[in-house]
C-alpha atoms as a PDB file:
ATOM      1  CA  UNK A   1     153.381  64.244  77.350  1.00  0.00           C
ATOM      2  CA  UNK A   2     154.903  62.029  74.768  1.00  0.00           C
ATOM      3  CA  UNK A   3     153.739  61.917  71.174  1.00  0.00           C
ATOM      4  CA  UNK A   4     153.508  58.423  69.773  1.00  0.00           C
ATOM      5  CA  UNK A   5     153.318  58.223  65.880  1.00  0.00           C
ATOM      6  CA  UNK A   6     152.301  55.326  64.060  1.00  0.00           C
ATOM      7  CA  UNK A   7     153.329  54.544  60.523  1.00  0.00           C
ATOM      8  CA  UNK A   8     151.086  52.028  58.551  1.00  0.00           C
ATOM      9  CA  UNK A   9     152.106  50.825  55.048  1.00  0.00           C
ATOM     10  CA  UNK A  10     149.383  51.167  52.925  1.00  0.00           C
ATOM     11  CA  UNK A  11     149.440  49.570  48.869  1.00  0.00           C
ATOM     12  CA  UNK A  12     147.911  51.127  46.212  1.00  0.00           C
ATOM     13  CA  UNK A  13     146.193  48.807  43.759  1.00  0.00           C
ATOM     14  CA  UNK A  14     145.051  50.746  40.509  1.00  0.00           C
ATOM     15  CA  UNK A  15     142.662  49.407  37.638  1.00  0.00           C
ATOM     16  CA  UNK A  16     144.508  48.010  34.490  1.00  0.00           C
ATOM     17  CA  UNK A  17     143.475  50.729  31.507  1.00  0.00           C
ATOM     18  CA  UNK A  18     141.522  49.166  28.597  1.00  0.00           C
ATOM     19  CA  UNK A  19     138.343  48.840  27.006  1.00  0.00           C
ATOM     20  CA  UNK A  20     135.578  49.701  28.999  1.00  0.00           C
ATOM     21  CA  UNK A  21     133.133  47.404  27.025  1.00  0.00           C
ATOM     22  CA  UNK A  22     135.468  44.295  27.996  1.00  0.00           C
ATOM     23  CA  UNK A  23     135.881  45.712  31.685  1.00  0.00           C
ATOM     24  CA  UNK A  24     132.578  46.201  32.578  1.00  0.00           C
ATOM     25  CA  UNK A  25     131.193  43.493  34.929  1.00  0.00           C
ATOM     26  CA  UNK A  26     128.391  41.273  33.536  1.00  0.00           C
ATOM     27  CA  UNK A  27     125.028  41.504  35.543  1.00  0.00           C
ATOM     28  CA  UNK A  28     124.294  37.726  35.909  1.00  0.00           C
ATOM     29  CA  UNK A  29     123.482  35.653  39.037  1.00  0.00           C
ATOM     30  CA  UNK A  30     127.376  34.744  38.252  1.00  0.00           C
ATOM     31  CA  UNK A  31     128.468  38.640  39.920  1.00  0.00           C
ATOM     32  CA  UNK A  32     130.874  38.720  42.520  1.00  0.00           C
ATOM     33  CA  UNK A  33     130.992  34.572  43.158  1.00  0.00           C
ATOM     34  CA  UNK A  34     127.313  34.553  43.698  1.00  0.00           C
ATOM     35  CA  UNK A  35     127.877  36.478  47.233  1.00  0.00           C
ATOM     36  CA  UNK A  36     126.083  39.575  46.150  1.00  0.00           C
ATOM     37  CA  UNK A  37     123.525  38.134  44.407  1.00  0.00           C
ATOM     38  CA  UNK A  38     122.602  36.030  47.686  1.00  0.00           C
ATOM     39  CA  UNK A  39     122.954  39.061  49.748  1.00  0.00           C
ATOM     40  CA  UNK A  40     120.632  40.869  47.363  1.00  0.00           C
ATOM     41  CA  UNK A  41     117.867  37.831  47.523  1.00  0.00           C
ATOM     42  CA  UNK A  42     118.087  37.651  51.552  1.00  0.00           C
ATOM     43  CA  UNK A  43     117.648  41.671  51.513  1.00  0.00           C
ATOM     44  CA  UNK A  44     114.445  40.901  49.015  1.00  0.00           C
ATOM     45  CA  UNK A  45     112.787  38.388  51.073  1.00  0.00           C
ATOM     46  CA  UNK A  46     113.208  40.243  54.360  1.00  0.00           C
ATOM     47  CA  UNK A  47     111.645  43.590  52.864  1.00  0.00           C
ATOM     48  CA  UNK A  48     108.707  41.117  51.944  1.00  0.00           C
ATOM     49  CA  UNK A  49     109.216  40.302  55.483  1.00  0.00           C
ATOM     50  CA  UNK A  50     109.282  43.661  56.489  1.00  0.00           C
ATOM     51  CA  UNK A  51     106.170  44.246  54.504  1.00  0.00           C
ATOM     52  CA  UNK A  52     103.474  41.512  55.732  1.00  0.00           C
ATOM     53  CA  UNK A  53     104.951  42.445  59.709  1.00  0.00           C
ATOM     54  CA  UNK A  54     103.778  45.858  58.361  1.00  0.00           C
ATOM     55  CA  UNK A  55     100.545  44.765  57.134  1.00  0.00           C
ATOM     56  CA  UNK A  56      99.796  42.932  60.345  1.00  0.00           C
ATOM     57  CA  UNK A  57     100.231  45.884  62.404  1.00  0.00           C
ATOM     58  CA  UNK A  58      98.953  48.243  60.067  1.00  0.00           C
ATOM     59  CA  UNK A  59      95.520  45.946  60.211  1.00  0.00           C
ATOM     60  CA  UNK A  60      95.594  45.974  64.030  1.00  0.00           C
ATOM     61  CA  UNK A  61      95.379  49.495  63.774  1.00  0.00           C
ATOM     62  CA  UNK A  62      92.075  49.479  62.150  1.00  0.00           C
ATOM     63  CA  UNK A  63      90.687  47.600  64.701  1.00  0.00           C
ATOM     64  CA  UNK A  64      91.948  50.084  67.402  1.00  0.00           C
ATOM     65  CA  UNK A  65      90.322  52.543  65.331  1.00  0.00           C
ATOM     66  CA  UNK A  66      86.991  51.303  64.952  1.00  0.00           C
ATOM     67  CA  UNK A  67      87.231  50.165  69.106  1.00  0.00           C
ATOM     68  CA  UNK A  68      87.978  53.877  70.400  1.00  0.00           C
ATOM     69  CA  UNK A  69      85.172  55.450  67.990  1.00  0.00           C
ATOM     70  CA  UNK A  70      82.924  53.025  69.404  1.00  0.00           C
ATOM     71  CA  UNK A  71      84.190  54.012  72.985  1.00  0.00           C
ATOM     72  CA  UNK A  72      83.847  57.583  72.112  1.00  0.00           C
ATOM     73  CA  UNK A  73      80.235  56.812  70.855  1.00  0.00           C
ATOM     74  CA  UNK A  74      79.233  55.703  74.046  1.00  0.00           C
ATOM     75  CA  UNK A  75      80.599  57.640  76.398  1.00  0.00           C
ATOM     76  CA  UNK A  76      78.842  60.643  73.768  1.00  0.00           C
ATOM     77  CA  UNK A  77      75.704  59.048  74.904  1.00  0.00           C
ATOM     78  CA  UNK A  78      76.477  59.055  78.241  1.00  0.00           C
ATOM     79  CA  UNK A  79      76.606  62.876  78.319  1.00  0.00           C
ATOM     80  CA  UNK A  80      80.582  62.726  78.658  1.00  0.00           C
ATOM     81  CA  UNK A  81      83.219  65.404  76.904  1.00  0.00           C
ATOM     82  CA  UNK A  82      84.532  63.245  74.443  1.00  0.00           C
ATOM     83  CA  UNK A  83      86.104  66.584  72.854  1.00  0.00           C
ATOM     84  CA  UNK A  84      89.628  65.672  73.427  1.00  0.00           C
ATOM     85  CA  UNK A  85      89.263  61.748  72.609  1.00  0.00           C
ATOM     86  CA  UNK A  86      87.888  63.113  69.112  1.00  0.00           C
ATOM     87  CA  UNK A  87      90.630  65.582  68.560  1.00  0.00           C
ATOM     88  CA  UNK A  88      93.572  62.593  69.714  1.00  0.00           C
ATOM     89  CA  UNK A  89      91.941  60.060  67.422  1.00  0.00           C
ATOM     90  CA  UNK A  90      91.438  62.819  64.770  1.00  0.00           C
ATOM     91  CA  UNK A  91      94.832  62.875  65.040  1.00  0.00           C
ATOM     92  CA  UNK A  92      95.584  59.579  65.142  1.00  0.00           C
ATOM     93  CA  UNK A  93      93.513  58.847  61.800  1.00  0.00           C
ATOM     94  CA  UNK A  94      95.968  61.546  60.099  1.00  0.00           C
ATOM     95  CA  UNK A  95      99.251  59.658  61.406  1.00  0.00           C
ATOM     96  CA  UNK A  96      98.499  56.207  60.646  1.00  0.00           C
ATOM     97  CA  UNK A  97      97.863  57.425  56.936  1.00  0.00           C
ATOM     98  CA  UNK A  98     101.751  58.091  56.748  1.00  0.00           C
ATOM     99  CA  UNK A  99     102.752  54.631  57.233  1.00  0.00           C
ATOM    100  CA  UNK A 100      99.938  53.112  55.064  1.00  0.00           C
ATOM    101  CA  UNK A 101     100.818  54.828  51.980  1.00  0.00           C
ATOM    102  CA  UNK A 102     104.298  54.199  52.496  1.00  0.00           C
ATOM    103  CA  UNK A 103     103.438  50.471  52.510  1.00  0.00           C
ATOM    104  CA  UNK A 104     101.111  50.477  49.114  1.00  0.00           C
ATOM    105  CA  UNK A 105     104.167  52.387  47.612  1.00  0.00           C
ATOM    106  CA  UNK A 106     107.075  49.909  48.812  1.00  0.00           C
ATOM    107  CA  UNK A 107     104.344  47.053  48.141  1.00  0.00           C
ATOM    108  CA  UNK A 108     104.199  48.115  44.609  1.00  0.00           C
ATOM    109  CA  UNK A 109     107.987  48.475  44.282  1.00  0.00           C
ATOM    110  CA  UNK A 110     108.507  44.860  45.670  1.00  0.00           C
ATOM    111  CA  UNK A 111     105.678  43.494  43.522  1.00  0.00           C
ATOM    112  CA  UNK A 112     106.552  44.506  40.514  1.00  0.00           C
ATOM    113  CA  UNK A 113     110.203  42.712  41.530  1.00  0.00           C
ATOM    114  CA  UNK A 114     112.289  44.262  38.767  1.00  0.00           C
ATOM    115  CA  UNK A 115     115.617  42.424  39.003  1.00  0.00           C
ATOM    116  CA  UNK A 116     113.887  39.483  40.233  1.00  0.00           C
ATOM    117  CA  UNK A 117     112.319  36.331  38.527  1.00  0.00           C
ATOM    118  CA  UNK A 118     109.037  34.669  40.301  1.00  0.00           C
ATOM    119  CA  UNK A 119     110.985  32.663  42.832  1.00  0.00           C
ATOM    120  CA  UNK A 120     112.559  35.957  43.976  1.00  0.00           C
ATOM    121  CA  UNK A 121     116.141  34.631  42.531  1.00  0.00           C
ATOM    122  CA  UNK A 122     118.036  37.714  41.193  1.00  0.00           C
ATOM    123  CA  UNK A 123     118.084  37.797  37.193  1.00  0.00           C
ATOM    124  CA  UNK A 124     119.291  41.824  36.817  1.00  0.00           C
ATOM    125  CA  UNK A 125     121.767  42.967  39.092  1.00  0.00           C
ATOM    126  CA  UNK A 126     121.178  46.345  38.435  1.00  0.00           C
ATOM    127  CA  UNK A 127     117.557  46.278  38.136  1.00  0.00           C
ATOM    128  CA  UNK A 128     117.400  44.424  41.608  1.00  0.00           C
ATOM    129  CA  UNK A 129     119.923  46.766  43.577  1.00  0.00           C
ATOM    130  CA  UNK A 130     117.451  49.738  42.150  1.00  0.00           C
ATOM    131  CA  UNK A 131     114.480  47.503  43.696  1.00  0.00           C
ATOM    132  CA  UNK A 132     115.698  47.010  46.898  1.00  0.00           C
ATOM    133  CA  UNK A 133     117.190  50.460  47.153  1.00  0.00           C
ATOM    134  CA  UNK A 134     113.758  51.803  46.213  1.00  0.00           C
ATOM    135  CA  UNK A 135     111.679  49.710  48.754  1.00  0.00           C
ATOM    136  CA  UNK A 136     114.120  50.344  51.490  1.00  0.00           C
ATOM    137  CA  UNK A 137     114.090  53.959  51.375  1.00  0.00           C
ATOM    138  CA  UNK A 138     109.649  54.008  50.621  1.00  0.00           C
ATOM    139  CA  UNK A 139     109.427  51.482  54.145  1.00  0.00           C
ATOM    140  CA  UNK A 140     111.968  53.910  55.561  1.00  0.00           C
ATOM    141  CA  UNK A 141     109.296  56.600  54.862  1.00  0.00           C
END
């Protein structure tokens, strides 16, 4: 076996010492050219996306609900053992309550749209990476 080595040339590039005041970058819609504040207002509107497809399915799910405890109800009267129907949709009542309050708590993140103006146009850089970052990870849950 032969042993190939491989040299890449690789260039340092350090940060010019001085004031941090004067260094620091200014959190405008102006930061970075404008291409991380439009990355930051795409990644806002498609966690309000995110959230109404959420919603929607989240809503279905109430109507399932209300379906297979009507279901159970009747096949109750019909003298059936519904005992393991109630125990899966006991269950299913205590799983769907995961996503829901993860939706109220990213919902209130994204409405309260810190870092954001009204038209969802970035106004805070900082502010607005906190509220995505926050949303992301309560949808995530």
């Amino acid at each position: 076996m032969g042993l190939l080595i491989t040299v890449i040339p690789v260039n340092f590039v350090y940060a010019a010492p001085g004031d941090t005041a004067t260094n620091t970058p200014e959190t405008t819609d102006k930061d970075a050219g404008g291409f991380v504040v439009g990355i930051m207002e795409r990644t806002y509107a498609f966690q309000n996306k995110m959230l109404d497809y959420l919603d929607k399915r989240l809503s279905r799910t109430d109507e399932m609900q209300s379906r297979a405890q009507n279901k159970i109800t009747s096949l109750k009267q019909q003298g059936k053992n519904v005992a393991a129907l109630e125990v899966a949709l006991d269950e299913f009542y205590k799983r769907i309550s995961e996503p829901n309050q993860a939706k109220v708590k990213a919902k209130s993140i994204l409405d309260f749209h810190s870092g954001f103006d009204g038209n969802r146009k970035v106004i805070d850089v900082v502010l607005a990476r906190e509220t995505i970052y926050y949303s992301e990870a309560a949808i995530k849950d």
